[in-house]
Protein backbone atom coordinates (compact mmCIF):
# COMPACT_ATOMS: atom_id res chain seq x y z
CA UNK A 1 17.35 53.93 50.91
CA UNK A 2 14.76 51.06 51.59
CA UNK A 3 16.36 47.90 49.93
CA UNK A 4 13.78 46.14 47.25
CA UNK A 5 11.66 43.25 48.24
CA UNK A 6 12.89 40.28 47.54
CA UNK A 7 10.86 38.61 44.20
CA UNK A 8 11.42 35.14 45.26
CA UNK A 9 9.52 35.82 48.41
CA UNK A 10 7.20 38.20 47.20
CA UNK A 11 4.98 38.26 44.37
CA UNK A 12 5.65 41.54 42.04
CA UNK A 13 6.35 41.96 38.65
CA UNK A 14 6.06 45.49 36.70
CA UNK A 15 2.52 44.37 35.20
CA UNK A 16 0.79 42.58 38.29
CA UNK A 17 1.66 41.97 42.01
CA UNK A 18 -0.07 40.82 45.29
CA UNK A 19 -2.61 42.98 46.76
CA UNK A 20 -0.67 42.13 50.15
CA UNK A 21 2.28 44.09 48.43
CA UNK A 22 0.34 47.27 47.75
CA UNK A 23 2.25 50.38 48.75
CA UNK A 24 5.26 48.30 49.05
CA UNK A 25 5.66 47.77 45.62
CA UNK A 26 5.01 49.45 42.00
CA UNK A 27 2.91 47.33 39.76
CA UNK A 28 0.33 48.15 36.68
CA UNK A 29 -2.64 46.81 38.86
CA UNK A 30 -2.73 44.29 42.19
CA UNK A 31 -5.00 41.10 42.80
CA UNK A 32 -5.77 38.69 45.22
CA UNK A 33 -4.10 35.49 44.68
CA UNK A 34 -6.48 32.26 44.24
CA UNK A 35 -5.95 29.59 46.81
CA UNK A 36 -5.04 26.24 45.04
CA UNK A 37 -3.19 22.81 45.83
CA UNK A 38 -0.24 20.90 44.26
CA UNK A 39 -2.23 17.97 42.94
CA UNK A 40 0.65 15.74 41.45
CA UNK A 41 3.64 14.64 43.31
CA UNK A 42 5.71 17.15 42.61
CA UNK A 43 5.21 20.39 40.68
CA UNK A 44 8.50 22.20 39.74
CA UNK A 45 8.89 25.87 40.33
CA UNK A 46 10.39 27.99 37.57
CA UNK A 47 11.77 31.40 36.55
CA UNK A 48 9.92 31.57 34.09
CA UNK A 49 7.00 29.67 32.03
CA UNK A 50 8.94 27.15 30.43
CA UNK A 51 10.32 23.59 31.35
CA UNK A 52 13.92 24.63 30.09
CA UNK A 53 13.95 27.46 32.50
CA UNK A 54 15.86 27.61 36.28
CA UNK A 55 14.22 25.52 38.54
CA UNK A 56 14.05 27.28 42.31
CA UNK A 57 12.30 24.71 43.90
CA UNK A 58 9.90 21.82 43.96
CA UNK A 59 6.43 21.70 45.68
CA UNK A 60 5.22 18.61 47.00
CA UNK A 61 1.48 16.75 46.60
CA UNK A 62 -0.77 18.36 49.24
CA UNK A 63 1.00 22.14 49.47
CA UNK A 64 -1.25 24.88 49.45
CA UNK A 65 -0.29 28.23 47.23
CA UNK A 66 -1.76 31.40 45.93
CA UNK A 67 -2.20 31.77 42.05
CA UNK A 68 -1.87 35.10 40.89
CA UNK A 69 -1.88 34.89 36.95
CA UNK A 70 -1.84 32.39 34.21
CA UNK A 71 0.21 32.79 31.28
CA UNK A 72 1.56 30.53 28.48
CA UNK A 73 4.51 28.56 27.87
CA UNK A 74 6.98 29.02 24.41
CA UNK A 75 4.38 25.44 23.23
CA UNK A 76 1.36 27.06 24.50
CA UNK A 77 0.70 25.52 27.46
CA UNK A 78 -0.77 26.82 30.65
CA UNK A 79 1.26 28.03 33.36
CA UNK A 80 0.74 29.40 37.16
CA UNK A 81 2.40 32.25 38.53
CA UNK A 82 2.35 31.09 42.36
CA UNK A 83 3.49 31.64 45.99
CA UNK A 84 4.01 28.81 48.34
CA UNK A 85 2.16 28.94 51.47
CA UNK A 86 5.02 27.34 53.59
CA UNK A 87 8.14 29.14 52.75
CA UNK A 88 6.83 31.99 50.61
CA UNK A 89 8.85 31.11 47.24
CA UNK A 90 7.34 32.49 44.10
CA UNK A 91 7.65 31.17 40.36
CA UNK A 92 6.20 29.52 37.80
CA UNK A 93 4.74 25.84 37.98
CA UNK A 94 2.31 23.91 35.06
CA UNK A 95 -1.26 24.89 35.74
CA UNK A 96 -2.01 21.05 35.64
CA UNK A 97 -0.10 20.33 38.44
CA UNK A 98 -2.84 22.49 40.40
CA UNK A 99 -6.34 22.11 41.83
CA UNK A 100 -8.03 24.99 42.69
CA UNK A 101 -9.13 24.88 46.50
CA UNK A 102 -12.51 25.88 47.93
CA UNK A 103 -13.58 27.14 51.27
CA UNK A 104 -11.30 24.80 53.52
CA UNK A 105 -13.28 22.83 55.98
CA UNK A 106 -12.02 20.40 58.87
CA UNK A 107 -12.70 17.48 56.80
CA UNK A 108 -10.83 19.04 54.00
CA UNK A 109 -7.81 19.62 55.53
CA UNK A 110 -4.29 17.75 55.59
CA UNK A 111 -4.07 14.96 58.10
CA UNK A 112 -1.02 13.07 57.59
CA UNK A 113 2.49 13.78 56.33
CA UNK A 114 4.54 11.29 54.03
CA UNK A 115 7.15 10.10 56.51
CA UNK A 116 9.35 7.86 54.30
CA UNK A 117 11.68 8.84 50.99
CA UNK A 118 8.74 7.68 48.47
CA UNK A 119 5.97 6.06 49.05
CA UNK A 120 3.56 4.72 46.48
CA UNK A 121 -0.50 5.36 45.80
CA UNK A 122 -2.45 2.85 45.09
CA UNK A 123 -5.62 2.39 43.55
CA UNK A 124 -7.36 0.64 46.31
CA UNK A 125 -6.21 -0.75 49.15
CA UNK A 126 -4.44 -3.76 47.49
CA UNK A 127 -0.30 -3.85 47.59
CA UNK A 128 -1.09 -5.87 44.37
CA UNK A 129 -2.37 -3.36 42.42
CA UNK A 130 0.03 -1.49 40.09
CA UNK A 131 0.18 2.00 41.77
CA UNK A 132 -0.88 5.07 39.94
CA UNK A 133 1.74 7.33 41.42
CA UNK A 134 4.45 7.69 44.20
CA UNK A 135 4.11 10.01 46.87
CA UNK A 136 7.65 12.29 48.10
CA UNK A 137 8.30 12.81 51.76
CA UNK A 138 6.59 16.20 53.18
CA UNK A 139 4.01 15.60 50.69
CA UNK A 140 0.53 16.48 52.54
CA UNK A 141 -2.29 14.15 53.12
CA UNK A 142 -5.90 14.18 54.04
CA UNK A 143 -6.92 10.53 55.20
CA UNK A 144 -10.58 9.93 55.07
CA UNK A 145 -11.19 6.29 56.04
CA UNK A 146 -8.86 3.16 57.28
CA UNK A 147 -8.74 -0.28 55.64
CA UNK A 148 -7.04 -3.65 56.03
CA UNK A 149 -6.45 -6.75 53.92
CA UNK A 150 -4.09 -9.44 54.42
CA UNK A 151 -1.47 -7.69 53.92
CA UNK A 152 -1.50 -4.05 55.23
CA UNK A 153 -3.11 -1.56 56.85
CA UNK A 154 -4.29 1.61 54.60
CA UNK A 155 -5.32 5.41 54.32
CA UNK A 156 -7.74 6.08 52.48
CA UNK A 157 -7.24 9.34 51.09
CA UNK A 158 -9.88 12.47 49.90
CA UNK A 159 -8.22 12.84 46.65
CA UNK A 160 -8.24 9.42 45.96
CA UNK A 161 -6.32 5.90 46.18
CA UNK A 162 -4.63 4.36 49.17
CA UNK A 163 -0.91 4.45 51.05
CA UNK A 164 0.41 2.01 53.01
CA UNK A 165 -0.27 4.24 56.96
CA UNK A 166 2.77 3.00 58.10
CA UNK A 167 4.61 5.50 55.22
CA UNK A 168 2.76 8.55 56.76
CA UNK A 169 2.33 10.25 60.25
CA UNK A 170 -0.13 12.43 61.43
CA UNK A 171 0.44 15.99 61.26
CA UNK A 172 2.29 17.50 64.91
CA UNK A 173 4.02 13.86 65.33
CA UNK A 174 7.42 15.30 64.41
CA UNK A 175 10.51 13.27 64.43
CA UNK A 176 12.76 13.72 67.04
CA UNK A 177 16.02 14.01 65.14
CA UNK A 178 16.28 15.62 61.87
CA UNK A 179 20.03 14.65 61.11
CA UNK A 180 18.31 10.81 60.65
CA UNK A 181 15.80 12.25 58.19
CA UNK A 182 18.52 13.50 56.36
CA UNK A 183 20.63 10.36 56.52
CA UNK A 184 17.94 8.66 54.43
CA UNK A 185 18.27 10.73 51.63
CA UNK A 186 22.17 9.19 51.19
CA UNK A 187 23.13 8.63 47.43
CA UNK A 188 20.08 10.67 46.09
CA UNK A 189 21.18 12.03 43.00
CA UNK A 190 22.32 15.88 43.80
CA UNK A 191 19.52 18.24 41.74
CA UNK A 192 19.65 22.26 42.13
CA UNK A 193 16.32 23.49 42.78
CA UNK A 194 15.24 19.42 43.88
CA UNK A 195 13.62 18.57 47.13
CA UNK A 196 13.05 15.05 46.80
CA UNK A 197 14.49 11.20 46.65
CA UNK A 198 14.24 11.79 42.99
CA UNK A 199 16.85 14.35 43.35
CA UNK A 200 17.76 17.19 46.23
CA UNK A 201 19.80 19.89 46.38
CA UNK A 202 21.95 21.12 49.90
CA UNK A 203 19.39 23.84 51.19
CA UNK A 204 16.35 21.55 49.82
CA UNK A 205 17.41 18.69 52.36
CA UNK A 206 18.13 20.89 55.33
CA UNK A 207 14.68 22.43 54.36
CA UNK A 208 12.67 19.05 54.26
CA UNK A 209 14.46 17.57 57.30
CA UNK A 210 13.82 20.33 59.55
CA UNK A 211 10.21 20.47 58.17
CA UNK A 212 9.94 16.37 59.41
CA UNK A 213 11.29 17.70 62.82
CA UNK A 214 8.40 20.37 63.18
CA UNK A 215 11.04 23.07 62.22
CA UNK A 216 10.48 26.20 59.77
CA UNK A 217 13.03 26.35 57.59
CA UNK A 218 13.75 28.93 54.61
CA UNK A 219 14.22 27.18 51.21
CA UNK A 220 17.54 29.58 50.44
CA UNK A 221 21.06 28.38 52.35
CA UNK A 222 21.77 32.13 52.58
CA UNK A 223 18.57 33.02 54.35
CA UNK A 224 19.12 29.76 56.85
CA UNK A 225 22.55 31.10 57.67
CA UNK A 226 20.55 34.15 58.77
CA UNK A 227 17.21 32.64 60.22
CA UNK A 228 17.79 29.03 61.42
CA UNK A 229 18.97 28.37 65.01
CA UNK A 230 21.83 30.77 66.72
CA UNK A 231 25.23 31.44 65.58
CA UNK A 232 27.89 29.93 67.30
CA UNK A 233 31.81 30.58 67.08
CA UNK A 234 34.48 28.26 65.25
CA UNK A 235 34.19 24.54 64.29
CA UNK A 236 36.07 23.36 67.06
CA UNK A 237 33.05 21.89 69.37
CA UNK A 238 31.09 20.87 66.88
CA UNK A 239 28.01 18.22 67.60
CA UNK A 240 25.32 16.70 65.64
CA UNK A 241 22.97 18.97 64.16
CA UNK A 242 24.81 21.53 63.71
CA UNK A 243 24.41 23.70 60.22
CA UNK A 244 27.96 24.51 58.31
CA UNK A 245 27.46 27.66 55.57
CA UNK A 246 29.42 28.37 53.29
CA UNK A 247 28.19 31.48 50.48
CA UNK A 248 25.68 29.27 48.47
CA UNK A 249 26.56 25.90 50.75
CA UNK A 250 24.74 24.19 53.49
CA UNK A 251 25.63 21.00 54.86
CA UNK A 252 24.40 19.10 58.45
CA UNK A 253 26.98 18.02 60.89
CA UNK A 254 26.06 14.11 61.65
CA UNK A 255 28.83 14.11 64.25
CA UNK A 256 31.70 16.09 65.88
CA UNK A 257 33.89 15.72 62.74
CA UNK A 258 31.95 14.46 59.89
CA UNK A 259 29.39 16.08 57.77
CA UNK A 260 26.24 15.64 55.23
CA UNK A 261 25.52 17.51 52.67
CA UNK A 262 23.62 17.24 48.95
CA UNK A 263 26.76 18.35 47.00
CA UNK A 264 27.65 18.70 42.99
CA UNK A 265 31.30 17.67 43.85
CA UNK A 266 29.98 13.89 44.53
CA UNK A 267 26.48 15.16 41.96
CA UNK A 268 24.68 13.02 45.20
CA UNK A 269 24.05 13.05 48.88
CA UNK A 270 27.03 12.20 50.71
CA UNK A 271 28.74 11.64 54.09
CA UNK A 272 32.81 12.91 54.27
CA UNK A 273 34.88 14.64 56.70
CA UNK A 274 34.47 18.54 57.15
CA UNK A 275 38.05 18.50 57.26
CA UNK A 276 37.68 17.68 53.19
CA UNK A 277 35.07 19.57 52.50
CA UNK A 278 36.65 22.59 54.23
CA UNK A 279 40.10 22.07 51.61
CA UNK A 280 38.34 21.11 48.53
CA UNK A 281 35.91 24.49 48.83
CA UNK A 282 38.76 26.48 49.75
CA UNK A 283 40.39 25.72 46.77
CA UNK A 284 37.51 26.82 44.73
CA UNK A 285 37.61 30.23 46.58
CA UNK A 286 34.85 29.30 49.09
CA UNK A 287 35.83 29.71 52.69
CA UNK A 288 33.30 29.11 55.67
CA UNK A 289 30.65 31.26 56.32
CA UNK A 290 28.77 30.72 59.47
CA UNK A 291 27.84 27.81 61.66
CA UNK A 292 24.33 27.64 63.47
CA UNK A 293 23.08 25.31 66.02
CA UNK A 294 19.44 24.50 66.04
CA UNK A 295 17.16 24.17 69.11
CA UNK A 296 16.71 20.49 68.02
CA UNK A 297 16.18 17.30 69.41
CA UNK A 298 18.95 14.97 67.79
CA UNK A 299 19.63 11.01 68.85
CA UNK A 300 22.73 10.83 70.67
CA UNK A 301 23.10 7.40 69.04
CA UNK A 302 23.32 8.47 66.05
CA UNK A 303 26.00 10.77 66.95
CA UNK A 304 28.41 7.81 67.13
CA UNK A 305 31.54 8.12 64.81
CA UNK A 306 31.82 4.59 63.99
């Protein structure tokens, strides 16, 4: 027996589904999904059409998605039913949070990455400006023009205002070790379904740090147990970079013995011995799943136990 599709990879529901999905799927009728962008810094992704329901994920300024329906909240107002380009998830996000997107030309299309935690938009190019938004790592930009005062140097982007260009990198410049991107997200507050400095869960930080390395990454810790890197045997060589799973749990191994990981035990991004991690999840029933090693460029320095 063929095992269903998974919905939070694919778009179906009984009434409407992807055309892709046609003869895969049973569905009332099938459509083409309309290509749009996330046009605020982040829009959240839902179960359903409503604020108070389970948030999946978040999808940062700049991501292209399909649309495949628009429906109505429990207060009337709009919602999307999406897919994510990147990582394929599927849910519901506010239909303000979107712009539709034209034909894509080379002008039109992202340039630059955000390469810090946050960085802020400004009106102009002018740090003294109050900013009109903040801007999450991974978020996509397309910079159209350069400026400079006194003090910085500026993007100018095509949907408007300015970042500082030292916060972003062009797109292909990928950092060379992805354990450091996720050592800046320390002491975020922990957030399931969250994939930024405003709050992150586990999967969501291995997800963006491998992304800032130039590494696809499934959004689910189950489906990086299965997809990321190679499986290797036991914890007792362990290096940087390596992935610990545990069913539900991901965390990234910043040395031989120590690991990080957005948890609910410390509700934050934290740094603590495996060996604690390893007794405290036992005792809740949860024993180690798999370990992976990535094909990943990590600094040796920051390998150092000290």
């Amino acid at each position: 027996m063929t095992e269903p599709l998974n919905p939070r990879l694919n778009a179906y529901r009984d009434d409407l589904a992807d055309i892709r999905l046609k003869g895969q799927v049973s569905a009332a009728r099938f459509v083409d999904g309309i290509p749009a962008v996330v046009a605020v810094p982040l829009a959240p992704l839902h179960r359903e059409p409503d604020h108070d329901a389970f948030l999946d994920t978040e999808a940062l300024f700049g991501e292209r998605l399909l649309v495949f329906d628009e429906t109505s909240g429990p207060d009337g107002e709009p919602w999307a039913w999406v897919q994510l380009d990147d990582d394929g998830y599927v849910g519901y996000t506010p239909f303000a949070a979107l712009e539709r997107l034209g034909e894509e030309t080379e002008a039109s299309l992202p340039t630059h990455r955000i390469a810090v935690p946050r960085t802020l938009l400004f009106p102009e190019p002018d740090i003294k400006r109050p900013p009109v938004a903040d801007l999450p790592m991974g978020a996509l930009v397309t910079a159209v023009e350069e400026a400079e005062d006194r003090n910085a140097r500026y993007h100018l982007l095509a949907s408007g205002g300015a970042i500082v260009q030292q916060h972003a990198t062009a797109l292909g410049k990928d950092v060379e070790d992805f354990v450091a991107v996720a050592e800046r997200f320390l002491e975020t507050p922990y957030l399931w379904g969250g994939k930024s400095a405003l709050g992150i869960d586990c999967s969501g930080l291995v997800q963006l740090a491998c992304q800032m390395a130039g590494i696809d990454a499934p959004r689910d810790s189950g489906d990086q147990a299965r997809e990321l890197g190679t499986r290797i045997a036991g914890i007792e060589a362990l290096q940087r970079g390596d992935l610990i799973f545990w069913p539900g749990h991901v965390g990234i191994m910043v040395d031989g013995r120590r690991i990080i990981h957005a948890n609910a035990h410390h509700m934050m991004t934290a740094i603590e011995p495996l060996n604690d991690a390893l007794e405290r999840l036992e005792k809740k029933g949860a024993t180690l799943s798999a370990v992976r090693r990535l094909a990943a460029k990590v600094s040796e320095a920051g390998a150092s136990e000290d």
